[in-house]
C-alpha atoms as a PDB file:
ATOM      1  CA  UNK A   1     -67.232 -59.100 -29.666  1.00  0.00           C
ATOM      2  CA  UNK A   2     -63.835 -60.699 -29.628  1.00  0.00           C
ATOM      3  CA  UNK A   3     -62.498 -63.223 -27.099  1.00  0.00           C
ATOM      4  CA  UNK A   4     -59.287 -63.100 -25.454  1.00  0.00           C
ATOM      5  CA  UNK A   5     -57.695 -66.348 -25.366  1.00  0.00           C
ATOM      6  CA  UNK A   6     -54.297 -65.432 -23.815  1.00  0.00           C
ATOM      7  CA  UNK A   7     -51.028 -65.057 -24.855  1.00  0.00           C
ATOM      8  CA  UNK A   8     -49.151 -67.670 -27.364  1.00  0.00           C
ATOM      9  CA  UNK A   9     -45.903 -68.683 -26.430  1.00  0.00           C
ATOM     10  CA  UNK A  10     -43.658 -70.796 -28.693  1.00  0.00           C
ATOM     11  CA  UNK A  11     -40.620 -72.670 -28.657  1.00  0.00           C
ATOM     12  CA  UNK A  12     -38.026 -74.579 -31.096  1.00  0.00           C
ATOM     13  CA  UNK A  13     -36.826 -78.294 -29.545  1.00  0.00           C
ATOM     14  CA  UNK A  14     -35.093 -81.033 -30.559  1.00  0.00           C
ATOM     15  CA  UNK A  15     -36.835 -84.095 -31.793  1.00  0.00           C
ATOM     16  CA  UNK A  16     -36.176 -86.165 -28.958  1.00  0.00           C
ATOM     17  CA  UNK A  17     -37.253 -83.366 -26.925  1.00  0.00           C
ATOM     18  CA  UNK A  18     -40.615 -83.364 -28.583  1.00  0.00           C
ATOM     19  CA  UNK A  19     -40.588 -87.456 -28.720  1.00  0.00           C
ATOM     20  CA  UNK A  20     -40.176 -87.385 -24.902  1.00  0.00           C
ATOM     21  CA  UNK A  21     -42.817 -84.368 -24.105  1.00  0.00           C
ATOM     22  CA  UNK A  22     -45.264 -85.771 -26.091  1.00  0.00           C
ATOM     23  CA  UNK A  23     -45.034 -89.628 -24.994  1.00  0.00           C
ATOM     24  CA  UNK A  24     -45.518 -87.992 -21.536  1.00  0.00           C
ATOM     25  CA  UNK A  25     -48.602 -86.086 -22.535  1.00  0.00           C
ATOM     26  CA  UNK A  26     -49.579 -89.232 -23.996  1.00  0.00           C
ATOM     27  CA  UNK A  27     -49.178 -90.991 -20.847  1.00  0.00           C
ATOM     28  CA  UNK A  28     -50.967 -88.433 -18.801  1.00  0.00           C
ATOM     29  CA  UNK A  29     -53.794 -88.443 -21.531  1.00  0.00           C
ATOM     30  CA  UNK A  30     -53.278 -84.198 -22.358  1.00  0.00           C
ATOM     31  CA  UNK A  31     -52.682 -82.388 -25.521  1.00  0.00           C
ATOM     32  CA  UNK A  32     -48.465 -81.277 -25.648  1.00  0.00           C
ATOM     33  CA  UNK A  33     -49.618 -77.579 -25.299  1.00  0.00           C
ATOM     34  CA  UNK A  34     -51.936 -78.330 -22.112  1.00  0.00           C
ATOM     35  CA  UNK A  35     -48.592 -81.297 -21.030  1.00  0.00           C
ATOM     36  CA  UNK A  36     -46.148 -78.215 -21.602  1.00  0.00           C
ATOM     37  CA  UNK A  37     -47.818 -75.502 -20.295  1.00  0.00           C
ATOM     38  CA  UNK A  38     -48.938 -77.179 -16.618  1.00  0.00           C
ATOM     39  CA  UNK A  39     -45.523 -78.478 -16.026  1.00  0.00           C
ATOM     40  CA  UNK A  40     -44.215 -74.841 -16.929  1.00  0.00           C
ATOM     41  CA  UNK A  41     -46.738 -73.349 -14.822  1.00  0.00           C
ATOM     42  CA  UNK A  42     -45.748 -75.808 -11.991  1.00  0.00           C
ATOM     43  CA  UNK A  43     -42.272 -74.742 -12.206  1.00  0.00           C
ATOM     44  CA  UNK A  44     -42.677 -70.833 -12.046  1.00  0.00           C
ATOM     45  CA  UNK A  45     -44.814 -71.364  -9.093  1.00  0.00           C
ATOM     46  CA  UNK A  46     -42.218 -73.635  -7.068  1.00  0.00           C
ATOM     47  CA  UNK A  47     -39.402 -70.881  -8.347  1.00  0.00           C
ATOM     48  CA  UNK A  48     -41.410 -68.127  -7.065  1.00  0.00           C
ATOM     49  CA  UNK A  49     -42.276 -69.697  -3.900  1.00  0.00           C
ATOM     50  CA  UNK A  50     -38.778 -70.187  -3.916  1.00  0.00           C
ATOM     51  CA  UNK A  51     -37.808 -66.457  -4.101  1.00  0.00           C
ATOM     52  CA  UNK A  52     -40.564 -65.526  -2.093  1.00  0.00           C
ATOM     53  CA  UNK A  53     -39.946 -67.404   1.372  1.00  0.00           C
ATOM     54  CA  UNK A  54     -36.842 -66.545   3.657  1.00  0.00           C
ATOM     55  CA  UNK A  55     -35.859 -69.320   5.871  1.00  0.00           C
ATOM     56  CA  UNK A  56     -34.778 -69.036   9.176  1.00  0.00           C
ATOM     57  CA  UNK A  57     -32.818 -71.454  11.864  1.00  0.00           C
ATOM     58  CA  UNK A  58     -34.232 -71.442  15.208  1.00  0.00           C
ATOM     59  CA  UNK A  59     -31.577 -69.837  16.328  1.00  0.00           C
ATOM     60  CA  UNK A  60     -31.885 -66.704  13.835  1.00  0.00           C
ATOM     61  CA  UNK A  61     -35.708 -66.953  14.373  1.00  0.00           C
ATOM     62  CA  UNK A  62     -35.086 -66.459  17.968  1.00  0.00           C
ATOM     63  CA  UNK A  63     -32.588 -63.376  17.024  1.00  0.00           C
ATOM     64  CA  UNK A  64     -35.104 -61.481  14.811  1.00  0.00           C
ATOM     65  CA  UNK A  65     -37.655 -61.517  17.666  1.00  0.00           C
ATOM     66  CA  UNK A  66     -35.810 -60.390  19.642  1.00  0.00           C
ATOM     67  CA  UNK A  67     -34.509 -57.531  17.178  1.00  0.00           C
ATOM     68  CA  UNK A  68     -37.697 -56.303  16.950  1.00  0.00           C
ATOM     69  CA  UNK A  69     -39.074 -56.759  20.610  1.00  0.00           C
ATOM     70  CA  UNK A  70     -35.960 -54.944  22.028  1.00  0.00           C
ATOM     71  CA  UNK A  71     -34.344 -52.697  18.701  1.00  0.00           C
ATOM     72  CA  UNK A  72     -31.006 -51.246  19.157  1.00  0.00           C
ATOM     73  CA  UNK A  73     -30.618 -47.739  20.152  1.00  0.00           C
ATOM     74  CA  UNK A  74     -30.720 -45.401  17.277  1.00  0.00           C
ATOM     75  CA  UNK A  75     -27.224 -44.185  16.078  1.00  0.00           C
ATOM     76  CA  UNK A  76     -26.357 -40.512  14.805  1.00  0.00           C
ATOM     77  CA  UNK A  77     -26.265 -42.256  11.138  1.00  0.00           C
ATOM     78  CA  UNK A  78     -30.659 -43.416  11.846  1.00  0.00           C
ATOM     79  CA  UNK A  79     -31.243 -39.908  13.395  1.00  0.00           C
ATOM     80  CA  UNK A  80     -29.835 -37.895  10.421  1.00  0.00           C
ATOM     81  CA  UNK A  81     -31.472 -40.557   7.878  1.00  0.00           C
ATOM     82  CA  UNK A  82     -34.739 -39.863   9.525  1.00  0.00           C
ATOM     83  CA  UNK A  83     -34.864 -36.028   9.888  1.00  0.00           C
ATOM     84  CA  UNK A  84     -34.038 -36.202   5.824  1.00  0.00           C
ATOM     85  CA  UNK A  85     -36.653 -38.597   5.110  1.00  0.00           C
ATOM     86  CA  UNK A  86     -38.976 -36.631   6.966  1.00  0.00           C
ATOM     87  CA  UNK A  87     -37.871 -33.379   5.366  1.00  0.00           C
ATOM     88  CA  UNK A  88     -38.350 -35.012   2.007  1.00  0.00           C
ATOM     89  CA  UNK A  89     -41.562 -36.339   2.912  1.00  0.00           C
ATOM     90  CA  UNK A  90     -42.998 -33.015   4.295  1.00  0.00           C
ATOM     91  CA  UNK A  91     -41.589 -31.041   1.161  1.00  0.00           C
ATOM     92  CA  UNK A  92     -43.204 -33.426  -1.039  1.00  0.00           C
ATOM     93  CA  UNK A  93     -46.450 -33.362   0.674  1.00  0.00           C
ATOM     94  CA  UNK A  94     -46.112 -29.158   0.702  1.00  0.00           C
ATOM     95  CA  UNK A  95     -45.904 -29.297  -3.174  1.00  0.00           C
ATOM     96  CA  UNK A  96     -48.283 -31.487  -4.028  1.00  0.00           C
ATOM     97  CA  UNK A  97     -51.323 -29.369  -2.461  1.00  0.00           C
END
């Protein structure tokens, strides 16, 4: 049976690149790979919390809340969009039985 032990990912740097990641490894008392790969890791996850969150003022907070407690009427443009979509909808559900 074999064992999956991930995926390898490898990179070219400088020396003093290398110099400085490993004297921090060093420092921390890791390998380089385990040094490189938890700082990476930290990274992605701050980038996608980044891309993940939407932030608000109170003021726009306030404004979405009450966008969706009291929506606008719906224009010609929504009405027409919606009796497509549900047209669409309907003919793909008709087809696929």
């Amino acid at each position: 049976m074999t064992v999956d032990t991930g995926k390898r990912i490898s990179t070219r740097v400088s020396p003093h690149v290398h110099g400085t990641l490993q004297t921090a490894a060093d420092l921390v008392g890791v390998t380089l790979n385990q040094f490189v790969v938890q700082a990476a890791l930290e990274k992605a996850e701050k980038v996608v919390e980044s891309e993940s969150t939407i932030s608000l003022t109170r003021r726009e907070s306030l404004r979405l809340l009450e966008m969706i407690e009291n929506p606008p009427p719906r224009n010609a443009k929504f009405l027409l969009a919606q009796a497509r979509y549900k047209k669409v909808k309907n003919d793909a559900s008709s087809t696929s039985q």
